[in-house]
Protein backbone atom coordinates (compact mmCIF):
# COMPACT_ATOMS: atom_id res chain seq x y z
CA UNK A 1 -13.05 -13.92 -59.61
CA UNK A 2 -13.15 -10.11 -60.26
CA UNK A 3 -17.17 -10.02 -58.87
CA UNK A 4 -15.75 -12.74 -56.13
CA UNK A 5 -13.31 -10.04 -55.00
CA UNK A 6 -15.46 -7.44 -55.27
CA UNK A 7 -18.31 -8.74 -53.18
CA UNK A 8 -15.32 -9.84 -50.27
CA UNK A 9 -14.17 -6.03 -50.67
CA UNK A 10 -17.58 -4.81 -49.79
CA UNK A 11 -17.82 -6.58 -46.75
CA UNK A 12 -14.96 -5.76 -45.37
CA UNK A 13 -15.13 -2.03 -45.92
CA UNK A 14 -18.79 -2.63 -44.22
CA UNK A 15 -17.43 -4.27 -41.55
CA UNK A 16 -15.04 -1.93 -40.76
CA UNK A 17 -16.99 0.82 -41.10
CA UNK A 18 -19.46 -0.12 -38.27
CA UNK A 19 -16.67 -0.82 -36.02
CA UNK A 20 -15.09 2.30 -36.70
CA UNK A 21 -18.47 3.96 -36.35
CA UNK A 22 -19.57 1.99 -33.54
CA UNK A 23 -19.86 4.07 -30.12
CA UNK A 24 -17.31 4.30 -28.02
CA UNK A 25 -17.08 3.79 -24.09
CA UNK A 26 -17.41 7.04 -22.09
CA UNK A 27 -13.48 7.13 -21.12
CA UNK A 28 -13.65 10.60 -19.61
CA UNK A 29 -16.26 10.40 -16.41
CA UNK A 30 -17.73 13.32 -17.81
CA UNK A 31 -20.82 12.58 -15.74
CA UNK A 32 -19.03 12.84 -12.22
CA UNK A 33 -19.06 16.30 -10.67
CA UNK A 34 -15.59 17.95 -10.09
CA UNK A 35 -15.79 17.91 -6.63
CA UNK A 36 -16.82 14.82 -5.61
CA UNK A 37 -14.50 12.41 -8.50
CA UNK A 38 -12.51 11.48 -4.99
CA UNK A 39 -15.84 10.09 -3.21
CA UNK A 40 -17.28 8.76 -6.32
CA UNK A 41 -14.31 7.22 -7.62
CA UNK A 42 -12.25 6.40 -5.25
CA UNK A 43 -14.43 6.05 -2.32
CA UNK A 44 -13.07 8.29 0.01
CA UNK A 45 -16.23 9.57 1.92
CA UNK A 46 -16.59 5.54 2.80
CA UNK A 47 -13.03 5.52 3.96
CA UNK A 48 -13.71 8.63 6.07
CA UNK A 49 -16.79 7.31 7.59
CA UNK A 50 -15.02 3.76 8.69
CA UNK A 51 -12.40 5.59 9.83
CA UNK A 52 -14.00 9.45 11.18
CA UNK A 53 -11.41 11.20 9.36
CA UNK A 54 -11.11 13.66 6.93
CA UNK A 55 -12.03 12.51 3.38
CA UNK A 56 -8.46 11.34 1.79
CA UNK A 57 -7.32 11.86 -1.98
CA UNK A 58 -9.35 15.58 -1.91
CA UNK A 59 -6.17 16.65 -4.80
CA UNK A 60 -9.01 14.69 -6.99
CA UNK A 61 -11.44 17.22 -6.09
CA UNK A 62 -11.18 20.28 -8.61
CA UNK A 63 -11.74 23.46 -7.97
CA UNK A 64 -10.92 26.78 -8.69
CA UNK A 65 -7.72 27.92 -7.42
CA UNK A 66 -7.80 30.04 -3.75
CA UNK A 67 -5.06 32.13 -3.48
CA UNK A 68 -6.55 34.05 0.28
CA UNK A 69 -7.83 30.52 1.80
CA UNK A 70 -5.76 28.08 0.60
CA UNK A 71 -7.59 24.44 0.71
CA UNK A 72 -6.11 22.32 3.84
CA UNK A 73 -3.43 19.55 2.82
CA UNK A 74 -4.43 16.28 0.85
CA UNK A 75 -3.63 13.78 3.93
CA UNK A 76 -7.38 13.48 5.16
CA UNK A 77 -5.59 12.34 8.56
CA UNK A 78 -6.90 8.40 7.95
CA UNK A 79 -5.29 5.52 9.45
CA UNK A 80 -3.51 5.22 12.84
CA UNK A 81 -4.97 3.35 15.58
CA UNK A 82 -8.49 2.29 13.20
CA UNK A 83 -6.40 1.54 10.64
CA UNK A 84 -4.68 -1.08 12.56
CA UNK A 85 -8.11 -2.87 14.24
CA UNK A 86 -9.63 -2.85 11.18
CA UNK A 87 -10.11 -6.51 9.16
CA UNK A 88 -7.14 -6.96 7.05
CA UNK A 89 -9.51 -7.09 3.71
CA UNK A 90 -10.13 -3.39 4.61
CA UNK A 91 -6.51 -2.53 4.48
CA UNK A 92 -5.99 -4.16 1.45
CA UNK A 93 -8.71 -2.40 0.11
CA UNK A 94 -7.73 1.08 1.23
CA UNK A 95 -4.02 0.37 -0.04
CA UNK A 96 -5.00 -0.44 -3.80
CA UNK A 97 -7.20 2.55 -4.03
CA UNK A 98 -4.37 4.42 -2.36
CA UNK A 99 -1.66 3.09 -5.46
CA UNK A 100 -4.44 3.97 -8.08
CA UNK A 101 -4.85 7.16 -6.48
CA UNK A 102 -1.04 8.30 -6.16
CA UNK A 103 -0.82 6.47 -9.77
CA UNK A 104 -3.02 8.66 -11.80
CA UNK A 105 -1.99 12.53 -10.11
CA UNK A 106 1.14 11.38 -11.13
CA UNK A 107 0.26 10.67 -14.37
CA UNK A 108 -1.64 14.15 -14.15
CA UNK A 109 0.80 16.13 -13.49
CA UNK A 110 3.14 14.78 -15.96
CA UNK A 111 0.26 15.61 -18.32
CA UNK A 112 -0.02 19.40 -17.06
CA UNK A 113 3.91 19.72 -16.99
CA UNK A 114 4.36 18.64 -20.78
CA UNK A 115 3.51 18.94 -24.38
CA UNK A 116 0.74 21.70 -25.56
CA UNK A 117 -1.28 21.53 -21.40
CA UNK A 118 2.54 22.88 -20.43
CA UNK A 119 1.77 25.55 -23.08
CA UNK A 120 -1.85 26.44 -22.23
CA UNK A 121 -0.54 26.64 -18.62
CA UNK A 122 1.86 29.52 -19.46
CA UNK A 123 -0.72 31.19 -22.10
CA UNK A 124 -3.14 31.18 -19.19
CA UNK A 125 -1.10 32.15 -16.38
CA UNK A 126 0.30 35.24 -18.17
CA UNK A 127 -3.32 36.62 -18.21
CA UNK A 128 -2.79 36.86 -14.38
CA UNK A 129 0.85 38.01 -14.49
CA UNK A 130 0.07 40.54 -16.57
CA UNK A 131 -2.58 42.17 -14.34
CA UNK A 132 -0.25 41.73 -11.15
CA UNK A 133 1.97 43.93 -12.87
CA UNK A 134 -0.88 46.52 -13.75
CA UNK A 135 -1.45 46.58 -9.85
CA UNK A 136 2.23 47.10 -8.88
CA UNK A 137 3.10 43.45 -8.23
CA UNK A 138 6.21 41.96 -10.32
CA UNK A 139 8.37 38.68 -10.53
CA UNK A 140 10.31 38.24 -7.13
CA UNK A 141 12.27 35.43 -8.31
CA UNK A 142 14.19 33.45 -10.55
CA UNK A 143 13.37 31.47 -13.75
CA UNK A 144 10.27 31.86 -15.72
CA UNK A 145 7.64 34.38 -15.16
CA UNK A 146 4.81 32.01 -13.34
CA UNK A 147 2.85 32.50 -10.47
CA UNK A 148 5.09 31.22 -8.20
CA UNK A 149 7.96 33.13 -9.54
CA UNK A 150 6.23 35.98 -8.69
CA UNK A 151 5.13 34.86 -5.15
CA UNK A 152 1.87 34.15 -4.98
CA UNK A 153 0.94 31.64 -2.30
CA UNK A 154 3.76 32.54 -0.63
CA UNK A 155 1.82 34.50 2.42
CA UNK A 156 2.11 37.88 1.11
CA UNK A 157 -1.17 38.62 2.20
CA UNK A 158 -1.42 41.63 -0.66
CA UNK A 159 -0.09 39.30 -3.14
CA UNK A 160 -2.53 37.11 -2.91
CA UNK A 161 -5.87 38.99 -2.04
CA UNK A 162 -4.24 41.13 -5.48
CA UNK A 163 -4.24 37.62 -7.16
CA UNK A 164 -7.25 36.79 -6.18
CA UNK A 165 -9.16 39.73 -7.51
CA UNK A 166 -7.10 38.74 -10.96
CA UNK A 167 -8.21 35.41 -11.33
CA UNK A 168 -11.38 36.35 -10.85
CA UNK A 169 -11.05 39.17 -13.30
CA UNK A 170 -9.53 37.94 -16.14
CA UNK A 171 -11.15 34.29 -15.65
CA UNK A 172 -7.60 32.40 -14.63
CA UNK A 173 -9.29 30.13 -12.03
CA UNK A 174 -11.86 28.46 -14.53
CA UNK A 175 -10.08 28.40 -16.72
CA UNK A 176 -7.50 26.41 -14.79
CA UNK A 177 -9.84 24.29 -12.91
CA UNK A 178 -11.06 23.49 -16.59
CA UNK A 179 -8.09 22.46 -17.96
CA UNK A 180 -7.03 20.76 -14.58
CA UNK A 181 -10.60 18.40 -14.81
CA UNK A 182 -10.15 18.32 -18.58
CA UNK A 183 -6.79 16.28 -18.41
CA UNK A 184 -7.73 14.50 -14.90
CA UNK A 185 -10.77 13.09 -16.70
CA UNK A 186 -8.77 11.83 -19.60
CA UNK A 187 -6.37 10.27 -17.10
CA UNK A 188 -9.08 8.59 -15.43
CA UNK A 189 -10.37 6.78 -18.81
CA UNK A 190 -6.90 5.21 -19.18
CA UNK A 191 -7.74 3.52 -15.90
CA UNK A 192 -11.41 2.18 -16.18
CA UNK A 193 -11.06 -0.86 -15.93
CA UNK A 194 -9.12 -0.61 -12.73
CA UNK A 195 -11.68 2.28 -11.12
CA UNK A 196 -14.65 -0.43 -12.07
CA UNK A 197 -12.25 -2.86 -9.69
CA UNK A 198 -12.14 0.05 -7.29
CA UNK A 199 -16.00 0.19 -7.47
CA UNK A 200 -16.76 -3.04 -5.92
CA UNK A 201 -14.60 -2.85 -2.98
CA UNK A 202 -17.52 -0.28 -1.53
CA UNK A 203 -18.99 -3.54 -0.01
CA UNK A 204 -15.67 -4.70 2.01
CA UNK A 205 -14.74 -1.02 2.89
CA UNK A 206 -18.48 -0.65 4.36
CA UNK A 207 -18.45 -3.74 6.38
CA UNK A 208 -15.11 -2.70 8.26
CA UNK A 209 -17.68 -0.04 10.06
CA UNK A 210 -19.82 -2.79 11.39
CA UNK A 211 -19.69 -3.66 15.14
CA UNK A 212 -19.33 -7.29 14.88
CA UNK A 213 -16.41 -6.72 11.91
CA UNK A 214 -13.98 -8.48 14.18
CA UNK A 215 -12.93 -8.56 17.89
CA UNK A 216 -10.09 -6.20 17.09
CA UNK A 217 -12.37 -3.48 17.08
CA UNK A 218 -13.61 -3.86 20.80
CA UNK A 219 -10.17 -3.98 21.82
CA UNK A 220 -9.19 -0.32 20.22
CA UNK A 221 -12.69 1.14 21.58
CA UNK A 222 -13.99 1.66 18.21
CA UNK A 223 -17.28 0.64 19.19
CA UNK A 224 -19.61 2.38 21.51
């Protein structure tokens, strides 16, 4: 019985240990360029070219933060009259990526807002606070010294050409935009299996654009 035991024991510690050991699935899109996660991902240069807007979901695009030229708002300016001539598969389409979208900043920002990302956050953004003050700038208003406290973004022009040349100084905007992708990415790998869903509704999204994708699309002018 003892040997019996012993040989049972042995498998089961090898079993385990080559499923513990086994490779993992790449949760963390590591592979997908910062700037194009929205396109990529959530398919928003198809959605722009069905419907000649602005790519939507660009808050998925990460880059370093631009305190002078501020990026234009998220709404890519989609929907409206193509929206509405469009084959109702397309809409259905464009409102689950939508949820997953607005699902996961959500979940990203709770991320950024909490725990030890809440703390790099601060550790990081004093390194710019502190060299606004060495150029004469200082906290305007209440609460917590933060870039915002202090005004930046606020169209002080000074301000922010000042916090400009900081971030680029003391290396606040990587930085940022590094921990920003590093958490979005992580976010992301909690929804794979939905973004593979996401994935394979290129096809229906692509076939809205055709001419002969229904007769609603004479009737709006959307084709030549």
């Amino acid at each position: 019985m003892g040997v019996t035991r012993f040989v049972l024991s042995a498998l089961l510690i090898s079993t385990t240990g080559c499923a513990a050991s086994k490779p993992a699935t790449d949760f963390t899109y590591q592979d997908v360029p910062a700037t194009r996660i929205a396109d990529q991902l959530f398919l928003a240069d198809t959605i722009a070219a069905v419907e000649q807007c602005e790519p939507p979901f660009s808050d998925l695009n990460v880059h370093r933060p631009n305190f002078v030229s501020p990026p234009p708002p998220v709404d890519g300016g989609c929907g409206g009259r193509t929206r509405a001539a469009v084959p109702w598969e397309y809409i259905d389409a464009v409102s689950r990526i939508t949820a997953l979208h607005d699902t996961i900043v959500r979940e990203w920002e709770v991320r950024l807002q909490s725990g030890p990302e809440a703390a790099e956050t601060r550790s990081t953004g004093a390194t710019l606070l502190n060299c606004l003050d060495r150029v004469g700038f200082t906290q305007r208003g209440p609460g917590d010294p933060s870039p915002e406290s202090y005004g930046v973004g606020s169209g002080d022009r000074a301000l922010n050409n000042a916090a400009q040349r900081c971030s680029d100084e003391t290396g606040y905007g990587t930085r940022i935009a590094a921990q920003r992708l590093r958490v979005l990415r992580s976010v992301l790998g909690t929804h794979e299996s939905e973004i593979n869903s996401i994935a394979k509704l290129r096809p229906v999204l692509e076939r809205a654009a055709q001419p002969d994708s229904g007769p609603d699309r004479t009737r709006f002018g959307l084709t030549e």
